[in-house]
PDB file of N, CA and C in Angstrom:
ATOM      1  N   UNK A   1     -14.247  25.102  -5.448  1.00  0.00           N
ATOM      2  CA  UNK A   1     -13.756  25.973  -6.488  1.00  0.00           C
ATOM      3  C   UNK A   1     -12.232  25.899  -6.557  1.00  0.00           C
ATOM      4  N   UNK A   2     -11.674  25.782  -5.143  1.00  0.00           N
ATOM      5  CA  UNK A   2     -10.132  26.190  -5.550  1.00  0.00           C
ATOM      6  C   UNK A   2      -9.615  24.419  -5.598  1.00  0.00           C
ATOM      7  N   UNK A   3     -10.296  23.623  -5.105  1.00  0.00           N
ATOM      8  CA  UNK A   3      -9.728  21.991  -5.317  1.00  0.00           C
ATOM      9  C   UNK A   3      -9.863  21.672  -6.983  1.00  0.00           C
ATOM     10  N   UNK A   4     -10.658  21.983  -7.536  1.00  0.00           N
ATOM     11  CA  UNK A   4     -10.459  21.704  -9.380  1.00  0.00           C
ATOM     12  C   UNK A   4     -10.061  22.987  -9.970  1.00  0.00           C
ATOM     13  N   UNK A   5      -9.703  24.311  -9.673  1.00  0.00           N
ATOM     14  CA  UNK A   5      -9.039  25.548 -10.334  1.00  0.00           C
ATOM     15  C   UNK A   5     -10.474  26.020 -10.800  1.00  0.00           C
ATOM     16  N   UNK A   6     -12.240  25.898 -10.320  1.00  0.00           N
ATOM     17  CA  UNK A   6     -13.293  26.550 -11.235  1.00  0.00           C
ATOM     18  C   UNK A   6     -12.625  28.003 -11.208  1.00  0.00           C
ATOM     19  N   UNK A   7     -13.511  28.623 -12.575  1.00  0.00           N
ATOM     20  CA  UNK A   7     -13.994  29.945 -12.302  1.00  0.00           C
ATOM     21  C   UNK A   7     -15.094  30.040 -11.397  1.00  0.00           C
ATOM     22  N   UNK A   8     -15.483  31.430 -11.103  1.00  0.00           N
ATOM     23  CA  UNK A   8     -16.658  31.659 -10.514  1.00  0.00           C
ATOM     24  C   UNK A   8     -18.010  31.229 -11.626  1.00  0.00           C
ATOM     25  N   UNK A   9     -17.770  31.370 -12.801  1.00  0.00           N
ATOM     26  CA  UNK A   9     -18.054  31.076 -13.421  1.00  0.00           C
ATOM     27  C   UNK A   9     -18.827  29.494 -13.781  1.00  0.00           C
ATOM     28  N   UNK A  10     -17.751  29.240 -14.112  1.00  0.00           N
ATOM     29  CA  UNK A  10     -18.057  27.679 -13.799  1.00  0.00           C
ATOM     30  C   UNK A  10     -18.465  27.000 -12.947  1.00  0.00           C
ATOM     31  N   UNK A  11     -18.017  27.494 -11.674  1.00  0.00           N
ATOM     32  CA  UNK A  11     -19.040  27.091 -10.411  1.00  0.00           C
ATOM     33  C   UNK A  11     -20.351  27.451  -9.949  1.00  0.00           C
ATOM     34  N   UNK A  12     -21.048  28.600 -11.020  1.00  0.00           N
ATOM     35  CA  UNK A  12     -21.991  28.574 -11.028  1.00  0.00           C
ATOM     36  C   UNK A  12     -22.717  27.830 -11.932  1.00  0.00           C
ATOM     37  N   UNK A  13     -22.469  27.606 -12.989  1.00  0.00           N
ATOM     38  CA  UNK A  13     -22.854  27.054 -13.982  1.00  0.00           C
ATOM     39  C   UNK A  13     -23.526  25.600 -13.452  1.00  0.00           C
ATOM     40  N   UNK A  14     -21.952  24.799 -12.490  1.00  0.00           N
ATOM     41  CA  UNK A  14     -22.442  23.598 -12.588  1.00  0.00           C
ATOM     42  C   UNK A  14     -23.321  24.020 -11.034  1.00  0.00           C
ATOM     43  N   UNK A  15     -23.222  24.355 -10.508  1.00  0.00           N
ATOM     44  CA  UNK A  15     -24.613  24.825  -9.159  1.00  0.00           C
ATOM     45  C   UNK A  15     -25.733  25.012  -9.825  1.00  0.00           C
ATOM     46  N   UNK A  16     -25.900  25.709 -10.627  1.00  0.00           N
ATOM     47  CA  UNK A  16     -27.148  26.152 -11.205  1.00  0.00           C
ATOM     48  C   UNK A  16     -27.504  27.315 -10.403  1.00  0.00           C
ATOM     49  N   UNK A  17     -26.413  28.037 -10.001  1.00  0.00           N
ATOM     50  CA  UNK A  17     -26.976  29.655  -8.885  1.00  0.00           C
ATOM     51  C   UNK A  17     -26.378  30.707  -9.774  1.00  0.00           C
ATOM     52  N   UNK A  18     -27.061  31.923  -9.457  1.00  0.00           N
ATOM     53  CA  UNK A  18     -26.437  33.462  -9.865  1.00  0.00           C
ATOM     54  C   UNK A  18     -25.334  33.552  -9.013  1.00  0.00           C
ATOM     55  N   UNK A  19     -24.285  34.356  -9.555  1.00  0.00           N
ATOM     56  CA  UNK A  19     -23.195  35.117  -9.027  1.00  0.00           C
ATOM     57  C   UNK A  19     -23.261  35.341  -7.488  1.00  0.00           C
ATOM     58  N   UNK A  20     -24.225  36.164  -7.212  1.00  0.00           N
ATOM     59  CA  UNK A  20     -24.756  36.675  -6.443  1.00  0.00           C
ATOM     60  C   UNK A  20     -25.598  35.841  -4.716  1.00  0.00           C
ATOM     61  N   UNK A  21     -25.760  34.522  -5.543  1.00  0.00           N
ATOM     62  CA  UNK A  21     -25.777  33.744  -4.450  1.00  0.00           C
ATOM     63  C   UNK A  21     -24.377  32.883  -3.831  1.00  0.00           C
ATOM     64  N   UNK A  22     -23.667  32.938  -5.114  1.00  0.00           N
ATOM     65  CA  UNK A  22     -22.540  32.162  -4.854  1.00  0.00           C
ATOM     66  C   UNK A  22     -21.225  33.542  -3.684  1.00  0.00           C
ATOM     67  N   UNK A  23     -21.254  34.247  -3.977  1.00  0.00           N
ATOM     68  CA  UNK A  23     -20.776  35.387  -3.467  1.00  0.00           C
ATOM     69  C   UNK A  23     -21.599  35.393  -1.732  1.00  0.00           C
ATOM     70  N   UNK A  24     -22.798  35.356  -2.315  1.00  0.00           N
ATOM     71  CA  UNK A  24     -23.477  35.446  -0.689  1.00  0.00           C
ATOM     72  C   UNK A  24     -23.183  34.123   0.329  1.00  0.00           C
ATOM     73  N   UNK A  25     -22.630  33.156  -0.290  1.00  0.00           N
ATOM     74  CA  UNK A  25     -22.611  31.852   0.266  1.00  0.00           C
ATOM     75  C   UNK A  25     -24.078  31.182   0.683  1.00  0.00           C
ATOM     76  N   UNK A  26     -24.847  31.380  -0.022  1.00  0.00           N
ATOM     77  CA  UNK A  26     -26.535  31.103  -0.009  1.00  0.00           C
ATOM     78  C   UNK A  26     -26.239  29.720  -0.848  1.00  0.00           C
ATOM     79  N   UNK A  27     -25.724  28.808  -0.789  1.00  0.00           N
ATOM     80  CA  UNK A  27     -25.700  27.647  -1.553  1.00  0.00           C
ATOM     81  C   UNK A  27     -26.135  26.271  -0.724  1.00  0.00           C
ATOM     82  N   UNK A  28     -26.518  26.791   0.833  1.00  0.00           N
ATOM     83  CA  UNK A  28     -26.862  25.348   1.236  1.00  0.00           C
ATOM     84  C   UNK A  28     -28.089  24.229   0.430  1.00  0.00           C
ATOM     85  N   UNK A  29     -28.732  25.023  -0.293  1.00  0.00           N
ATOM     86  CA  UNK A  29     -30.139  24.692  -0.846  1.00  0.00           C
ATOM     87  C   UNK A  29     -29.468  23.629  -1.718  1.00  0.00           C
ATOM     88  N   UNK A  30     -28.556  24.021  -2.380  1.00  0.00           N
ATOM     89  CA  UNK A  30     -27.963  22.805  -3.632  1.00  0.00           C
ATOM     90  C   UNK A  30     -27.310  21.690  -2.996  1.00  0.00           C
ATOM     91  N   UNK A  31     -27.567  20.595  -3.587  1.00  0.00           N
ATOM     92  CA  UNK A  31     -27.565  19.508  -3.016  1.00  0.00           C
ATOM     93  C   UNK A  31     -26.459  18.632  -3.589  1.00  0.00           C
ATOM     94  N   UNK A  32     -26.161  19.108  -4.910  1.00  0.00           N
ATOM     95  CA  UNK A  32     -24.607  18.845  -5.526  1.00  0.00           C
ATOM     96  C   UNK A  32     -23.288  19.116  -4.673  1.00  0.00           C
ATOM     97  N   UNK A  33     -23.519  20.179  -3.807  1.00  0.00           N
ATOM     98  CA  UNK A  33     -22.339  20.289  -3.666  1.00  0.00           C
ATOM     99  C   UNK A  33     -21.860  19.657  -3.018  1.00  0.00           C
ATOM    100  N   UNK A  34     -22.365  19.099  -1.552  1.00  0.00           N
ATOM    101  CA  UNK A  34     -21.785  18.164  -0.695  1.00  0.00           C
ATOM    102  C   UNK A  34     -21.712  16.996  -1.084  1.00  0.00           C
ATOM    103  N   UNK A  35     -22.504  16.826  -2.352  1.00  0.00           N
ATOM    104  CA  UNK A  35     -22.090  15.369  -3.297  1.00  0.00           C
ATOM    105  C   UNK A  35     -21.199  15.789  -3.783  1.00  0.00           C
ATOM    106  N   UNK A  36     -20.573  16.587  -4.649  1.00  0.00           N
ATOM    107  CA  UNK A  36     -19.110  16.687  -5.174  1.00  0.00           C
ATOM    108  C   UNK A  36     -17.908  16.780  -4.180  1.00  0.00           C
ATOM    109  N   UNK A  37     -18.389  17.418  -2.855  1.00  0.00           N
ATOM    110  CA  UNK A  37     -17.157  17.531  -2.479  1.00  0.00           C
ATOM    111  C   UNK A  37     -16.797  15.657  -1.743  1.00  0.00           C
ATOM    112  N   UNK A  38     -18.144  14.763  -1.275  1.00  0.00           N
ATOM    113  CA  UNK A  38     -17.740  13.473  -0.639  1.00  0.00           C
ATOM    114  C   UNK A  38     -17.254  13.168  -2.074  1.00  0.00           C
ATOM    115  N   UNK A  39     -17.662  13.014  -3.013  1.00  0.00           N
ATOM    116  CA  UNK A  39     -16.795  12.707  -4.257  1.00  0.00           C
ATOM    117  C   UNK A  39     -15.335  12.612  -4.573  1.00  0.00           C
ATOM    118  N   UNK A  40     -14.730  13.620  -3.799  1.00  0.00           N
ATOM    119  CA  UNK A  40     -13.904  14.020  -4.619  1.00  0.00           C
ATOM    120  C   UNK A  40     -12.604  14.286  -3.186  1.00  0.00           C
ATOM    121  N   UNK A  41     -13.263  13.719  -2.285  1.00  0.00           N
ATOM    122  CA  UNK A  41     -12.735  13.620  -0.809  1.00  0.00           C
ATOM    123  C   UNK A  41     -11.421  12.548  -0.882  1.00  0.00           C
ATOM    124  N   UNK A  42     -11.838  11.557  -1.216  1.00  0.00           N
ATOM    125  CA  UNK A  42     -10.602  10.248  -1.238  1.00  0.00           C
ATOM    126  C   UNK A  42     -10.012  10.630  -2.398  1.00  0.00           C
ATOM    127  N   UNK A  43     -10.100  11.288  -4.092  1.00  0.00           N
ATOM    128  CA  UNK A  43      -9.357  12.005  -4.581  1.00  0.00           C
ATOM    129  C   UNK A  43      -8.497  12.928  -4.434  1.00  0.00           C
ATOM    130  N   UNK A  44      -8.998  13.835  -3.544  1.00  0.00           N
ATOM    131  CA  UNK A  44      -8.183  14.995  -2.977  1.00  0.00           C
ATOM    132  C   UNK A  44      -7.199  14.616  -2.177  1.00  0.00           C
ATOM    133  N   UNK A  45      -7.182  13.308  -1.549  1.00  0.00           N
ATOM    134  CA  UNK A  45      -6.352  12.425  -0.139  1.00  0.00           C
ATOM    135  C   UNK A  45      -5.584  12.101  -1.033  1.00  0.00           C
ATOM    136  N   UNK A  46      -5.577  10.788  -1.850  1.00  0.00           N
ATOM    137  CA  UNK A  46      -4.963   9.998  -2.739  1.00  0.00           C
ATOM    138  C   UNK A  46      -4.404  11.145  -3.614  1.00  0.00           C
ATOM    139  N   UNK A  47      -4.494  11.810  -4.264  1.00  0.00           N
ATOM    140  CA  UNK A  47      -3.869  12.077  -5.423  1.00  0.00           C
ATOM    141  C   UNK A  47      -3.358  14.250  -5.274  1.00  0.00           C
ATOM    142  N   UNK A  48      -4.164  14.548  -4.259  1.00  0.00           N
ATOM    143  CA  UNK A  48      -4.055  15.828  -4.191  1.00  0.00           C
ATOM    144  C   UNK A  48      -4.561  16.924  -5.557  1.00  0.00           C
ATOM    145  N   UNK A  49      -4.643  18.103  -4.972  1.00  0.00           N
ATOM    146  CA  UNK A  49      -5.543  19.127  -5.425  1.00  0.00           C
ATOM    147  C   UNK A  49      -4.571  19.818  -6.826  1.00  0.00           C
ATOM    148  N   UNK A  50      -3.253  19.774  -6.759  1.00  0.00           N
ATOM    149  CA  UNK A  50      -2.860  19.874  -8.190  1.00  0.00           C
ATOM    150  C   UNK A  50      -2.933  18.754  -9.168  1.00  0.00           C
ATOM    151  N   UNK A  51      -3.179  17.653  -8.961  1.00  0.00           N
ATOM    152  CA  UNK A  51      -3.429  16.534 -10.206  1.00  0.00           C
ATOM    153  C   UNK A  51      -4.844  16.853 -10.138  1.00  0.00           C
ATOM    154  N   UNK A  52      -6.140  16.926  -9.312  1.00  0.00           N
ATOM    155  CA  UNK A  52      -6.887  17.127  -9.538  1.00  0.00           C
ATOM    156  C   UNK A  52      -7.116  18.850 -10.650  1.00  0.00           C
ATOM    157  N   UNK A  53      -6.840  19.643 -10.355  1.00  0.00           N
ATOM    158  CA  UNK A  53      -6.953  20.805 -10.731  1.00  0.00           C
ATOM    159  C   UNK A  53      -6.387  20.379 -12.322  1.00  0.00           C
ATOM    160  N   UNK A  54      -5.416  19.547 -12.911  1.00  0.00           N
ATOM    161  CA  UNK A  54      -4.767  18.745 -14.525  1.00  0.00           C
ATOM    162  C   UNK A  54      -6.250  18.079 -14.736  1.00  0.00           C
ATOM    163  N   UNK A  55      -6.138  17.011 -13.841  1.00  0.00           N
ATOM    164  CA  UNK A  55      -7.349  16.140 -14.645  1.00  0.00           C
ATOM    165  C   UNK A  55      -8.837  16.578 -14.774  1.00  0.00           C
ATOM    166  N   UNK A  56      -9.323  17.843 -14.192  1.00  0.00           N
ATOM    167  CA  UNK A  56     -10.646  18.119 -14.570  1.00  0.00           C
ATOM    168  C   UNK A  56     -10.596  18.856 -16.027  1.00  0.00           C
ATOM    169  N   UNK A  57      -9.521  19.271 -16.444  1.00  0.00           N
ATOM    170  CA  UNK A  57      -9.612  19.930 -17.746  1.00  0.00           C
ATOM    171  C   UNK A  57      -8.840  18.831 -18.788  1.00  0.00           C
ATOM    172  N   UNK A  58      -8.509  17.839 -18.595  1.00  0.00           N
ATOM    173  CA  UNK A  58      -7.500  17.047 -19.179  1.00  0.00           C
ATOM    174  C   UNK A  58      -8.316  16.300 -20.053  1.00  0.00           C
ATOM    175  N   UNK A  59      -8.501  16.090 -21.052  1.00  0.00           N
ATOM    176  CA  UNK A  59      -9.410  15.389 -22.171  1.00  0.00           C
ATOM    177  C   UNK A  59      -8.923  13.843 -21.866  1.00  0.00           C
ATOM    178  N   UNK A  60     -10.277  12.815 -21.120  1.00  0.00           N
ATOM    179  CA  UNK A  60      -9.960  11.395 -21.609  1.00  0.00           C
ATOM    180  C   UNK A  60     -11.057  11.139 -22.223  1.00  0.00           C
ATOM    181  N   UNK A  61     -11.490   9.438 -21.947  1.00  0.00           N
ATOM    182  CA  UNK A  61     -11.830   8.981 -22.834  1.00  0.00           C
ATOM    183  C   UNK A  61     -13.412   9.418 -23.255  1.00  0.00           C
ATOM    184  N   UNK A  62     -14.149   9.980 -22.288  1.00  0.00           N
ATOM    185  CA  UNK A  62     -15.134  10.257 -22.356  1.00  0.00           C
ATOM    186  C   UNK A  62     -15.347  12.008 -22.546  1.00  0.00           C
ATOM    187  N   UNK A  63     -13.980  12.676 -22.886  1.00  0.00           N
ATOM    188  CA  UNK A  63     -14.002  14.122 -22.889  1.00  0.00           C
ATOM    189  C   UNK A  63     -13.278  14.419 -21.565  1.00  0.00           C
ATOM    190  N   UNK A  64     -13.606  16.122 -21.391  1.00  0.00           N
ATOM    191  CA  UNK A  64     -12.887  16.615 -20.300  1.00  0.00           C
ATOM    192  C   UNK A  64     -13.859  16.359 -18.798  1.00  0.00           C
ATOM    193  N   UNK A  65     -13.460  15.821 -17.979  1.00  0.00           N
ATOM    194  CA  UNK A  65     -14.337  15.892 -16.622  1.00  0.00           C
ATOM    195  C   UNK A  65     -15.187  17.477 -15.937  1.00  0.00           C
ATOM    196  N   UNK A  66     -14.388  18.310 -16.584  1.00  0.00           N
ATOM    197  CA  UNK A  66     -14.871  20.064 -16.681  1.00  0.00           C
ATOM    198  C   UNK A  66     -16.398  19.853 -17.545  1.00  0.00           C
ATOM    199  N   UNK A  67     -16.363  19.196 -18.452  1.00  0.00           N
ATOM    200  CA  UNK A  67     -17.312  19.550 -19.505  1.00  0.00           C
ATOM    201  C   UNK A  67     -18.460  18.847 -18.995  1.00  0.00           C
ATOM    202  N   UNK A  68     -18.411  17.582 -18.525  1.00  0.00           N
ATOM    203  CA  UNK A  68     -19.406  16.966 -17.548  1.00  0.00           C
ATOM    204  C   UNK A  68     -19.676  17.484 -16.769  1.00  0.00           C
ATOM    205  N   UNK A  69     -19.198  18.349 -15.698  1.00  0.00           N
ATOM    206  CA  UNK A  69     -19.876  19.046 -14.483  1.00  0.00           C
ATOM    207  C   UNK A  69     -20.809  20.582 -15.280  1.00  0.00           C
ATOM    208  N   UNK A  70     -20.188  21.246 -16.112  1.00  0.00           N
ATOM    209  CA  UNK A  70     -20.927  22.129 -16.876  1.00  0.00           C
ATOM    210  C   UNK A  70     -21.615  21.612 -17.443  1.00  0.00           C
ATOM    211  N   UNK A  71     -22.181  20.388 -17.861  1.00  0.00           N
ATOM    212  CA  UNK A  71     -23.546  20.138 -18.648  1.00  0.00           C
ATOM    213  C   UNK A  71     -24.322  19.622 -16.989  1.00  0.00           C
ATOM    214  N   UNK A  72     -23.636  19.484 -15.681  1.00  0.00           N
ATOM    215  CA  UNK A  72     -24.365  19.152 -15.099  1.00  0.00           C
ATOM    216  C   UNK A  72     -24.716  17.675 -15.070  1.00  0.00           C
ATOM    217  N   UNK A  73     -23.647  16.675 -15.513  1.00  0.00           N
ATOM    218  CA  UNK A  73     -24.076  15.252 -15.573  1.00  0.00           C
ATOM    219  C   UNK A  73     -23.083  14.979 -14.718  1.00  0.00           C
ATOM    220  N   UNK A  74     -23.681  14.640 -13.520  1.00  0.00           N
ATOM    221  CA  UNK A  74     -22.748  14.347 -12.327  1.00  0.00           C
ATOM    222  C   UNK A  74     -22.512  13.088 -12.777  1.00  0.00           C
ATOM    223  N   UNK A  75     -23.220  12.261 -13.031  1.00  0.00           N
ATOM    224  CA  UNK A  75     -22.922  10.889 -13.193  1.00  0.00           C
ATOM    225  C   UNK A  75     -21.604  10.629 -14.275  1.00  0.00           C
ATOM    226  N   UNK A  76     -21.271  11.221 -15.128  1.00  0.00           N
ATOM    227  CA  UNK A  76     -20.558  11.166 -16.380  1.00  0.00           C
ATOM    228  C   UNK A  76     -19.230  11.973 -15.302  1.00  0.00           C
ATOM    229  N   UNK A  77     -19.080  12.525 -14.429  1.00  0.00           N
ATOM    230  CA  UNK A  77     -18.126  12.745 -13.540  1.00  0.00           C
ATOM    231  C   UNK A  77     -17.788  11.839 -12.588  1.00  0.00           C
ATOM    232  N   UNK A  78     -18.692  11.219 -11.836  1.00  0.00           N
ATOM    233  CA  UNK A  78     -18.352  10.528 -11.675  1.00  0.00           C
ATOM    234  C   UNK A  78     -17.506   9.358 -11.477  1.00  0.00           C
ATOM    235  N   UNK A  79     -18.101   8.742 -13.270  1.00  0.00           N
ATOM    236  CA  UNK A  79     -17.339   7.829 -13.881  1.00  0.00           C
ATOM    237  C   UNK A  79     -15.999   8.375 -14.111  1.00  0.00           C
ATOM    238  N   UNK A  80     -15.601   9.252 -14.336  1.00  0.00           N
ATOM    239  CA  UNK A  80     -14.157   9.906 -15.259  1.00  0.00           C
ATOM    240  C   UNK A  80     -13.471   9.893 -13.959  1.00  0.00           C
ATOM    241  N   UNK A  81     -13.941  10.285 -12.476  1.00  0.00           N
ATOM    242  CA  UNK A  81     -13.294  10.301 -11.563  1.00  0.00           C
ATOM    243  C   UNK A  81     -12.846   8.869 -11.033  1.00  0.00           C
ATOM    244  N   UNK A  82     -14.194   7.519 -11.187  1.00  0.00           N
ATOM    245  CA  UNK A  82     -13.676   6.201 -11.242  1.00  0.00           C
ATOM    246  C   UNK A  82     -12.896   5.898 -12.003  1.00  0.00           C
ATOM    247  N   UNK A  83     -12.379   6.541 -13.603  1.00  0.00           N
ATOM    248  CA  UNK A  83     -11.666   5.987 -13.882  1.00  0.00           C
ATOM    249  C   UNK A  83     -10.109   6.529 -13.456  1.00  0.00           C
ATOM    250  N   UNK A  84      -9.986   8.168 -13.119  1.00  0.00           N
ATOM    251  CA  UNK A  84      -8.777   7.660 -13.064  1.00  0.00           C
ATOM    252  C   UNK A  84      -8.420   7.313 -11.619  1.00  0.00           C
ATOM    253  N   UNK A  85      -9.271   6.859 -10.401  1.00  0.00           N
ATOM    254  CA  UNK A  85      -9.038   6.273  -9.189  1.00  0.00           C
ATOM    255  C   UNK A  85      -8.442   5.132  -9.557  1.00  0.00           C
ATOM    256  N   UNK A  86      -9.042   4.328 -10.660  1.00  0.00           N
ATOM    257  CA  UNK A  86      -8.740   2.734 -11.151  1.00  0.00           C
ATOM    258  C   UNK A  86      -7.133   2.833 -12.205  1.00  0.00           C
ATOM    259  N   UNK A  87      -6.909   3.974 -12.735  1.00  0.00           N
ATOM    260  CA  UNK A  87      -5.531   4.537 -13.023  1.00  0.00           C
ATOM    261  C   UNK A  87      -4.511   4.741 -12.046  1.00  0.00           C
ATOM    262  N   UNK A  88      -4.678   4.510 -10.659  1.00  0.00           N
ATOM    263  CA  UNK A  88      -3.839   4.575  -9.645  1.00  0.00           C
ATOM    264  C   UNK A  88      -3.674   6.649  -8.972  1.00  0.00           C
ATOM    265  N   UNK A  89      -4.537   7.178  -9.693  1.00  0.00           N
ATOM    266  CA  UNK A  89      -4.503   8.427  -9.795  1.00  0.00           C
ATOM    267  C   UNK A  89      -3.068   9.169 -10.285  1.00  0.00           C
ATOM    268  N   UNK A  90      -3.530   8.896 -11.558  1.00  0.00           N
ATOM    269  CA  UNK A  90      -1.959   9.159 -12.366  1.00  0.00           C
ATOM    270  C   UNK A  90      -2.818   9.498 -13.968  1.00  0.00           C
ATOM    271  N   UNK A  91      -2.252  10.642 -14.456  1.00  0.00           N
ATOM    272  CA  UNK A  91      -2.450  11.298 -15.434  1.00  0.00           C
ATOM    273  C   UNK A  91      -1.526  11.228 -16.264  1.00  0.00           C
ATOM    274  N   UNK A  92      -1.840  10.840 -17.476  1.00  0.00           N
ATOM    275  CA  UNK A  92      -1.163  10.150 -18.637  1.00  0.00           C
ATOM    276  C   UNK A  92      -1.173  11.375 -19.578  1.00  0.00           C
ATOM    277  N   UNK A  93       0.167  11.380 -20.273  1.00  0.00           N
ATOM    278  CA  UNK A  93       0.227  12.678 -21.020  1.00  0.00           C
ATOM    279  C   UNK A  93      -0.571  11.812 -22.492  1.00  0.00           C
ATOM    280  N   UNK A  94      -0.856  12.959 -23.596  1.00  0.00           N
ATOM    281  CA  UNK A  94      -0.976  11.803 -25.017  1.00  0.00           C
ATOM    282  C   UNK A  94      -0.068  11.389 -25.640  1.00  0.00           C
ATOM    283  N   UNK A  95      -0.487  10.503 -25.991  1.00  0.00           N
ATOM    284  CA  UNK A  95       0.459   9.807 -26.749  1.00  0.00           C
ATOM    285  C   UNK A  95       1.113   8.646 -26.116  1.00  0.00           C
ATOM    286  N   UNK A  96       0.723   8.565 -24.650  1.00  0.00           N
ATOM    287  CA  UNK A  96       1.286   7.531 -24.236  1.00  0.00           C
ATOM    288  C   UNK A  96       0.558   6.786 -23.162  1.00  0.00           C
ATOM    289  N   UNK A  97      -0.123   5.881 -24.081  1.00  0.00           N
ATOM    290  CA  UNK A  97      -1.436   4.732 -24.086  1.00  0.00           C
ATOM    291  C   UNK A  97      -1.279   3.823 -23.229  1.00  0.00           C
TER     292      UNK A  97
END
């Protein structure tokens, strides 16, 4: 939650838990999460938790990386996270291609 800036909100959303479990810390059952966090492990090293916390809301080419974890398509996160690993982990303002 605090490595991409979620709401509680949003971190339930993409868990798929109530408030109420997320609060209780009852989340071992979900199986996303320790996939997002090895995910997002050599991101957090390489590039750190404020570029990460820009680029999950930062619109590229495939949309915002936020909007993929709220529909729950890890895979489409994934990718957005390969791409900007293959960007050198560097966030490009617009306009400059």
């Amino acid at each position: 939650m605090q490595l991409l800036g979620l709401s509680e909100d949003e971190l339930c959303t993409l868990l798929a838990v109530d408030p109420l479990s997320l609060l209780s810390g009852q989340l071992d059952h979900r199986p996303e999460l320790p996939i997002l966090l090895d995910l997002l492990a050599d991101a957090e090293e390489r590039a750190g938790a404020p570029v990460l916390r820009r680029w999950v809301r930062a619109n590229g080419p495939a949309g915002r990386p936020l909007d993929a974890l709220l529909r729950r398509d890890f895979g489409a996160f994934e990718d957005a996270l390969g791409e900007l690993a293959q960007r050198g982990f560097v966030l490009r303002s617009p306009g400059s291609g």
